[in-house]
Protein backbone atom coordinates (compact mmCIF):
# COMPACT_ATOMS: atom_id res chain seq x y z
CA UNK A 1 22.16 -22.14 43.35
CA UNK A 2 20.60 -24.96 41.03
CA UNK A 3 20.56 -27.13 43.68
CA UNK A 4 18.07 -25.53 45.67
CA UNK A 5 15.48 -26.40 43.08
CA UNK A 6 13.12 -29.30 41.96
CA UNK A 7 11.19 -30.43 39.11
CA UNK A 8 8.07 -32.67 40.72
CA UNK A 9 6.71 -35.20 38.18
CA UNK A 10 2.53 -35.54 39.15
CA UNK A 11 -0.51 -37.39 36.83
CA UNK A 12 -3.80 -36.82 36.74
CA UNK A 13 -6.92 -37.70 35.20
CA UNK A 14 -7.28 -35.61 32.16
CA UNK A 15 -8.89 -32.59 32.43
CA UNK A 16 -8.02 -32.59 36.20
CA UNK A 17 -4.69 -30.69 36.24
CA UNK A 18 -5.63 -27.25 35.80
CA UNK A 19 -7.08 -27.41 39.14
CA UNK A 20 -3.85 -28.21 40.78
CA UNK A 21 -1.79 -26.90 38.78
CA UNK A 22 -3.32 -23.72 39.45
CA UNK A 23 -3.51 -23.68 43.24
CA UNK A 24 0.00 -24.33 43.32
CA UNK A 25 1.16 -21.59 41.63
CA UNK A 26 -1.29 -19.42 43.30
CA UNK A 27 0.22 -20.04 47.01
CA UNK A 28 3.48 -19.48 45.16
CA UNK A 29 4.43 -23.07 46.01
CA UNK A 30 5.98 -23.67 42.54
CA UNK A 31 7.19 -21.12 40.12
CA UNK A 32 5.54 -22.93 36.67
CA UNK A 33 3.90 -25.99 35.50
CA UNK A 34 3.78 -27.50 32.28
CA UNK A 35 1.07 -29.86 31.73
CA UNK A 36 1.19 -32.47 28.87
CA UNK A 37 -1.31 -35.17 27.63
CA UNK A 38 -0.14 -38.87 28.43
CA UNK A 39 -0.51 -42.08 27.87
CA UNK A 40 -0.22 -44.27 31.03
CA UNK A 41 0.31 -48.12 31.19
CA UNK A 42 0.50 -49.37 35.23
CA UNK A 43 -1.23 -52.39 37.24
CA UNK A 44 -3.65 -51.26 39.99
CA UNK A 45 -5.22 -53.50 42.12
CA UNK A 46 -4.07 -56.51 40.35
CA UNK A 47 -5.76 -54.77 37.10
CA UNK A 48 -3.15 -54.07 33.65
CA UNK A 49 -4.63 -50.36 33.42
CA UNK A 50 -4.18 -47.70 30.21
CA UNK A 51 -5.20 -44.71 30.97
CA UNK A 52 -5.38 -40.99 29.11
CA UNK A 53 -3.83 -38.60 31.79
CA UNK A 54 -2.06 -35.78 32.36
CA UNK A 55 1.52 -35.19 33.44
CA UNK A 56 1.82 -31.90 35.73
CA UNK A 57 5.94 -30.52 35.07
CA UNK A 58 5.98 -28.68 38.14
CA UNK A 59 9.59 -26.31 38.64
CA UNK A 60 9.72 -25.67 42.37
CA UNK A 61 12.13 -25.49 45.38
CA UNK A 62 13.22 -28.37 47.13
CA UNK A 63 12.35 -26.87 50.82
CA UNK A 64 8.86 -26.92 49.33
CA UNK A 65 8.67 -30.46 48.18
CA UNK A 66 6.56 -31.44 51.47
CA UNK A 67 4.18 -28.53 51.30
CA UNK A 68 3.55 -29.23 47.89
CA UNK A 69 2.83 -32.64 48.23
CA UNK A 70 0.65 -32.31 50.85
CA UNK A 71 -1.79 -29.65 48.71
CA UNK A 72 -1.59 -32.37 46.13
CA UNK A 73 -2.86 -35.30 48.22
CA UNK A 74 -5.76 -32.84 49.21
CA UNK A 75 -6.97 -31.68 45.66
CA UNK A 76 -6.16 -35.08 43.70
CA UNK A 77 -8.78 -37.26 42.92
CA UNK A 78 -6.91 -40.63 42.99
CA UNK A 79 -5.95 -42.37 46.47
CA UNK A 80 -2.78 -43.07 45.63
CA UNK A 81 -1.32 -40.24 43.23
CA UNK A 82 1.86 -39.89 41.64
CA UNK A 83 4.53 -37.36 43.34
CA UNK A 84 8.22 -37.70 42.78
CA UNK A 85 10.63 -35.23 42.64
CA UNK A 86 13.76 -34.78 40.93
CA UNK A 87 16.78 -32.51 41.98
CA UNK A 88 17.73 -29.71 39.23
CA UNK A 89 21.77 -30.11 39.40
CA UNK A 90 22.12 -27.02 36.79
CA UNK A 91 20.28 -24.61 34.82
CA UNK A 92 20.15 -21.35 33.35
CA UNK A 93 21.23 -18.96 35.91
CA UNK A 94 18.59 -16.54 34.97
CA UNK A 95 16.11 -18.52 35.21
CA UNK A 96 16.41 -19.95 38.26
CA UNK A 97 16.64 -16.34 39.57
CA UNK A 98 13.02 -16.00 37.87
CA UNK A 99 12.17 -19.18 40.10
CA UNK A 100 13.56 -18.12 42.88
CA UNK A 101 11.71 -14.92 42.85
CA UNK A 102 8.18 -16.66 41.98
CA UNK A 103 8.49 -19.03 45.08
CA UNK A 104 7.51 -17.38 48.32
């Protein structure tokens, strides 16, 4: 059963992931996210930036990964946002019942 399920790493400006974070679990896209403050260190446009962000956890299924990235791209502010997912290979069985029951 784990392997059904995803954990989606996404930043955002800070004070801009409640909005997503939100909507996502709202459609029932994603069955919790965690957010946590950040500090992020990347080149962008041939700039060294350091930003304060936000890191969005988000526990989901893996036949939702597309969905869920598309909603992203439309509420994120930045053109090029961070979305990567990782596969769950185990977990606490209940658990990932609760998750499967959250995700619609």
């Amino acid at each position: 059963m784990s392997d059904e399920f995803a954990i989606i790493l996404c930043t955002t400006p800070a004070g801009e992931s409640e909005k997503i974070a939100r909507a996502l679990v709202k459609k029932r896209l994603v069955a919790c996210v965690n957010i946590s403050r950040v500090n992020s260190y990347f080149r962008w446009e041939g700039k060294l930036c350091d930003e304060k962000e936000d890191l969005l956890i988000i526990k989901t299924k893996r036949v939702k990964i597309g969905e869920i990235i598309e909603r992203i791209k439309e509420l994120h502010p930045y053109e090029l946002p961070e979305v990567i997912a990782i596969p769950i290979i185990e977990g606490y069985d209940k658990y990932l019942a609760w998750m499967d029951e959250e995700i619609k």
